[in-house]
N, C-alpha and C. Protein backbone atom coordinates (compact mmCIF):
# COMPACT_ATOMS: atom_id res chain seq x y z
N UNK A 1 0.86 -1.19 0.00
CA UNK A 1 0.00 0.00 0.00
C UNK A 1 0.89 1.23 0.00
N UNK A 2 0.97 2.06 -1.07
CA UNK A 2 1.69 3.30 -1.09
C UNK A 2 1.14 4.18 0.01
N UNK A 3 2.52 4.30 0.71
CA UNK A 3 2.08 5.72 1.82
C UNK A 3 1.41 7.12 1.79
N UNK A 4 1.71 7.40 0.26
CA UNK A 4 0.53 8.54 0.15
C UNK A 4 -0.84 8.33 0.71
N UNK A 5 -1.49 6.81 -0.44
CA UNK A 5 -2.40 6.92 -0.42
C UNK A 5 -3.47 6.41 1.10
N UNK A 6 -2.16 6.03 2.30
CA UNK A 6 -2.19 5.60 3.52
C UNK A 6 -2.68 6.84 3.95
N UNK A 7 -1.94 7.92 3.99
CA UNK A 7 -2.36 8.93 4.51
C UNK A 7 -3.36 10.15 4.37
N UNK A 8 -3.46 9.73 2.77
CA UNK A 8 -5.24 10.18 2.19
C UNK A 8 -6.38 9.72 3.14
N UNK A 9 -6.52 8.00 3.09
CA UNK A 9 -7.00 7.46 3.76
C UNK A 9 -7.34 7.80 5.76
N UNK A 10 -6.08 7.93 5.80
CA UNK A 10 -5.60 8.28 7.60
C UNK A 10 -6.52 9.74 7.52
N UNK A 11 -6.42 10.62 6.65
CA UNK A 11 -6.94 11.78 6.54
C UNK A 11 -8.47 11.84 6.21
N UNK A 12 -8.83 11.13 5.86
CA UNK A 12 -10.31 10.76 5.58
C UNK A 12 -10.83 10.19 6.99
N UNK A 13 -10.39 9.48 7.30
CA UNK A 13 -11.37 8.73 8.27
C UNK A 13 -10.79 10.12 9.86
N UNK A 14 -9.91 11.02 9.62
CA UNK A 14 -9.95 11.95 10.65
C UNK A 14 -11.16 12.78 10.40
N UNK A 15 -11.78 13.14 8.94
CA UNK A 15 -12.59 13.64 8.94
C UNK A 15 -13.45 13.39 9.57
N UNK A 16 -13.67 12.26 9.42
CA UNK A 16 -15.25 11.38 9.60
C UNK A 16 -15.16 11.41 11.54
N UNK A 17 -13.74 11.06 12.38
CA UNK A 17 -13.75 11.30 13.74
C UNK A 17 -13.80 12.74 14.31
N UNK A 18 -13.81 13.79 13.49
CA UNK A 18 -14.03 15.08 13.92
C UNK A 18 -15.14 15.55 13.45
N UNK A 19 -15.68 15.06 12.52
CA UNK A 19 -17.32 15.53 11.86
C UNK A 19 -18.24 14.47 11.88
N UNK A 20 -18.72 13.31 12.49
CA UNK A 20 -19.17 12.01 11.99
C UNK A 20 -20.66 12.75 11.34
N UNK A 21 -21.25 13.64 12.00
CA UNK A 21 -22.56 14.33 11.12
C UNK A 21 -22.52 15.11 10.11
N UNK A 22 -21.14 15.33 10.05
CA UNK A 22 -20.77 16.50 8.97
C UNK A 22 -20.86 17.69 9.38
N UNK A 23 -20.70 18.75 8.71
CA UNK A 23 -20.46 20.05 9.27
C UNK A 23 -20.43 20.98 7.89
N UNK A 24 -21.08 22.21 8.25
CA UNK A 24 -20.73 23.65 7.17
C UNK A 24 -19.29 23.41 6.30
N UNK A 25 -19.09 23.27 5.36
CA UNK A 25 -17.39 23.57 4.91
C UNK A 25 -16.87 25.04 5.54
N UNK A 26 -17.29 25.86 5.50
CA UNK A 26 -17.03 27.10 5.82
C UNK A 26 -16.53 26.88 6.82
N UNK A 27 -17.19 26.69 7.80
CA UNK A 27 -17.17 26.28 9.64
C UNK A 27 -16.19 25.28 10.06
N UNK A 28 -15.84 24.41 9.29
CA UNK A 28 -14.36 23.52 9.02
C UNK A 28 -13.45 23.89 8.76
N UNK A 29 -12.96 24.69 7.62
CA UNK A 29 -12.23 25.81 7.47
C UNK A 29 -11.66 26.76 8.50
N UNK A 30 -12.78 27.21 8.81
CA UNK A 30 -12.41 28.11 10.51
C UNK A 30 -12.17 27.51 11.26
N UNK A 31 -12.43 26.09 11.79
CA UNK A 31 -12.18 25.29 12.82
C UNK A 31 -10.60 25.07 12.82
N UNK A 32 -10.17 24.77 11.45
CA UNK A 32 -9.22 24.23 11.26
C UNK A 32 -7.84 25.62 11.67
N UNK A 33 -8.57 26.88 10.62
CA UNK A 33 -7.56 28.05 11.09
C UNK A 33 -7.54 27.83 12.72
N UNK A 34 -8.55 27.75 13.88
CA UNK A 34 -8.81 28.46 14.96
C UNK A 34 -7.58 27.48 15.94
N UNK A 35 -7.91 25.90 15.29
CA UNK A 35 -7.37 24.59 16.00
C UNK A 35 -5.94 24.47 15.94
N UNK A 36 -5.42 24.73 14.57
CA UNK A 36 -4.17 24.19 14.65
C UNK A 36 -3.84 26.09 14.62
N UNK A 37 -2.87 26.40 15.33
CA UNK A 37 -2.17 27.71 15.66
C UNK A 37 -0.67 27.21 15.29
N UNK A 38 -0.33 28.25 13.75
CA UNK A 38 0.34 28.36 13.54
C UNK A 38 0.86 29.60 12.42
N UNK A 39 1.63 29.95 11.82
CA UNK A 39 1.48 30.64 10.60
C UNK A 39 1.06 30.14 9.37
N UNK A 40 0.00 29.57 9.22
CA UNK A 40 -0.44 29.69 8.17
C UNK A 40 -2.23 29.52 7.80
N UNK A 41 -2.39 29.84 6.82
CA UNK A 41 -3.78 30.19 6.62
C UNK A 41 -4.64 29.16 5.54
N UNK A 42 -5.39 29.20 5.61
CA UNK A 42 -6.55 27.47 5.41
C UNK A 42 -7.87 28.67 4.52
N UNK A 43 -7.67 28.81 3.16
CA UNK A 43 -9.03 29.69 2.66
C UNK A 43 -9.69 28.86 1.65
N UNK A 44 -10.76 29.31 1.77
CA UNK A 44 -12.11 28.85 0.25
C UNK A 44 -12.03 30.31 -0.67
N UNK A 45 -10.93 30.43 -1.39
CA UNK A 45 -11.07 31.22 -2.91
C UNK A 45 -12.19 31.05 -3.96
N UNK A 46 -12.52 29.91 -4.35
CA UNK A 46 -14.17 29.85 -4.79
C UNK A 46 -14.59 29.15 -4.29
N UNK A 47 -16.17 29.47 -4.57
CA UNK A 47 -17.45 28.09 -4.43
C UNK A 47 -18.11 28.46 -5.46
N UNK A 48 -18.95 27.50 -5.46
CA UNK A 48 -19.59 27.17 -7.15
C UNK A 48 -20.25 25.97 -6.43
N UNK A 49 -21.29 25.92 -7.24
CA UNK A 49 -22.23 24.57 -7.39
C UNK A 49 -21.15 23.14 -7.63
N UNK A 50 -20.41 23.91 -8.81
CA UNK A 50 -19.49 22.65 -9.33
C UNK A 50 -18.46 22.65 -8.68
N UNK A 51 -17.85 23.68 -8.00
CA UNK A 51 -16.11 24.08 -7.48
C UNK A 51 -15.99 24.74 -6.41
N UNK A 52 -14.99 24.05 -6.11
CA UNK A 52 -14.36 24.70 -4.75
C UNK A 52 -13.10 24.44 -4.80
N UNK A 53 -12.46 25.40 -4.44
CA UNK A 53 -10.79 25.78 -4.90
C UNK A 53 -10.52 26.54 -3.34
N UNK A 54 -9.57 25.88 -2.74
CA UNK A 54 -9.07 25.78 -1.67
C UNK A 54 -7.34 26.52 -1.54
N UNK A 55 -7.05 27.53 -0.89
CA UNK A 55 -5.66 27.48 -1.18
C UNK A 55 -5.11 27.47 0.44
N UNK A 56 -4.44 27.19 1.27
CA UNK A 56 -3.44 26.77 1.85
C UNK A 56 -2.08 27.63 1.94
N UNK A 57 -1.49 28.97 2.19
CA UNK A 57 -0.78 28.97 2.76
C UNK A 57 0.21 28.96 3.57
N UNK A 58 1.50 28.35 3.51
CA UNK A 58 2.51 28.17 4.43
C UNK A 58 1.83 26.78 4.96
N UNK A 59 1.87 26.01 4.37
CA UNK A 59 1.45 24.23 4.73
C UNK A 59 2.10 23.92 5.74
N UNK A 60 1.68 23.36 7.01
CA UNK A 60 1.81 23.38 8.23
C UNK A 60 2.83 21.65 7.85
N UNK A 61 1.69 20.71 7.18
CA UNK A 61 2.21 19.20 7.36
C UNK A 61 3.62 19.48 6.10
N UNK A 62 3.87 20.07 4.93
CA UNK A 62 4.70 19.64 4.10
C UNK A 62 5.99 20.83 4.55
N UNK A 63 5.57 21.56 4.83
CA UNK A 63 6.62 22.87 5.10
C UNK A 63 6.93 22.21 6.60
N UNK A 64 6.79 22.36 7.23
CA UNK A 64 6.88 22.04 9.07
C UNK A 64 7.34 20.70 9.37
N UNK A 65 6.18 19.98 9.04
CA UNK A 65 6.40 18.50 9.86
C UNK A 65 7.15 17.66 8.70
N UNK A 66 6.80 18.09 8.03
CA UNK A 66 7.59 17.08 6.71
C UNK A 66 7.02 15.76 6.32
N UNK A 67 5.49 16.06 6.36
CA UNK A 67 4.72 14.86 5.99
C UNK A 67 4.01 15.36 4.50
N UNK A 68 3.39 14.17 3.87
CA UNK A 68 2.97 14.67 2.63
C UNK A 68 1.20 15.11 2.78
N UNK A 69 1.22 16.43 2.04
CA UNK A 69 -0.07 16.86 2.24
C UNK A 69 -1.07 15.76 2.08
N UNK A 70 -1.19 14.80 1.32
CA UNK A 70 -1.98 13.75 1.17
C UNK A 70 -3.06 13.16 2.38
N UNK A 71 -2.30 13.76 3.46
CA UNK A 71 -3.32 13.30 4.92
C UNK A 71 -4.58 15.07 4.48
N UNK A 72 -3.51 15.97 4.55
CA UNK A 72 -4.80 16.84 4.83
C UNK A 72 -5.27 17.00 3.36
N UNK A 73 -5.26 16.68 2.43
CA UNK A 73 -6.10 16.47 0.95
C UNK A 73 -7.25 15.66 1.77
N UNK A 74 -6.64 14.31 2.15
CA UNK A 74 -7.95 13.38 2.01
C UNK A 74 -8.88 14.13 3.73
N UNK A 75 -8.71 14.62 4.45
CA UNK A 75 -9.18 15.02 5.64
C UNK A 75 -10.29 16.34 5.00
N UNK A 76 -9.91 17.37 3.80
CA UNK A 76 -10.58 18.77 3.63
C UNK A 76 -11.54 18.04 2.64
N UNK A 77 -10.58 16.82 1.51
CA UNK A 77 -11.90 16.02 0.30
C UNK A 77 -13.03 15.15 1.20
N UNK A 78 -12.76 14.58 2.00
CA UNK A 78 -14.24 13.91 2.69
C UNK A 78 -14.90 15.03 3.66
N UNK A 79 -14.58 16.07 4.31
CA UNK A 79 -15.18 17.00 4.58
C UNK A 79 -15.60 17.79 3.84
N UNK A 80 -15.28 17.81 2.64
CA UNK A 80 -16.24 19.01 1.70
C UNK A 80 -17.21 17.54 0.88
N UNK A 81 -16.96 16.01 0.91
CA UNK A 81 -18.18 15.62 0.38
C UNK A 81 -19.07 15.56 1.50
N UNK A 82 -18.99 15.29 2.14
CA UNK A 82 -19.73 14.48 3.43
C UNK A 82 -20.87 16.33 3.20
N UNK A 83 -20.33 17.03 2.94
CA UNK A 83 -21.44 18.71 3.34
C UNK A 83 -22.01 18.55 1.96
N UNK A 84 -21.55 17.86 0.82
CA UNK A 84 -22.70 18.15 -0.48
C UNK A 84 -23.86 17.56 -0.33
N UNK A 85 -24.85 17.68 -1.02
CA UNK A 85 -26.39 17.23 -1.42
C UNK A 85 -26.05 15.83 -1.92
N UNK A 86 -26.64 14.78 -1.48
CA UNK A 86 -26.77 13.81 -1.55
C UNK A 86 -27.73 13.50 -2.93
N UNK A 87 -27.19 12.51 -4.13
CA UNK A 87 -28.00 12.56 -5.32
C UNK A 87 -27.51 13.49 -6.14
């Protein structure tokens, strides 16, 4: 099992232990600025029906800890599905 996709995974199911009902994306976003204190910043640049474009300043896991963003990809991608319309 490639470790990326370990930590997509690891990052997904954190979603699901910090949201199991789901939650606002917006309100996740902020949670996330408010929770982890550090220099850097966690924004929603668009939304759209179809899109959401996320940018990440000063990456806490690839800049800092030296892990591959792949945990917090799969942790922000099952928290922004888990908030869409079902169908």
């Amino acid at each position: 099992y490639d470790s990326t996709k370990l930590l997509y995974e690891i990052g997904r199911k954190f979603s699901f232990y910090l949201f199991p009902f789901g939650k606002d994306f917006r309100e996740i976003i902020n949670e996330i600025n408010q929770l982890i204190v550090t220099d850097w910043q966690v924004k929603i640049v668009e939304r759209t029906p179809e899109l959401v474009v996320i940018r990440v300043d000063k990456c806490i896991f690839c800049s800092e800890i030296g892990v591959s963003c792949d945990l917090f990809k799969g942790f922000i991608i099952h928290s922004l599905e888990k908030n869409l319309p079902s169908g």
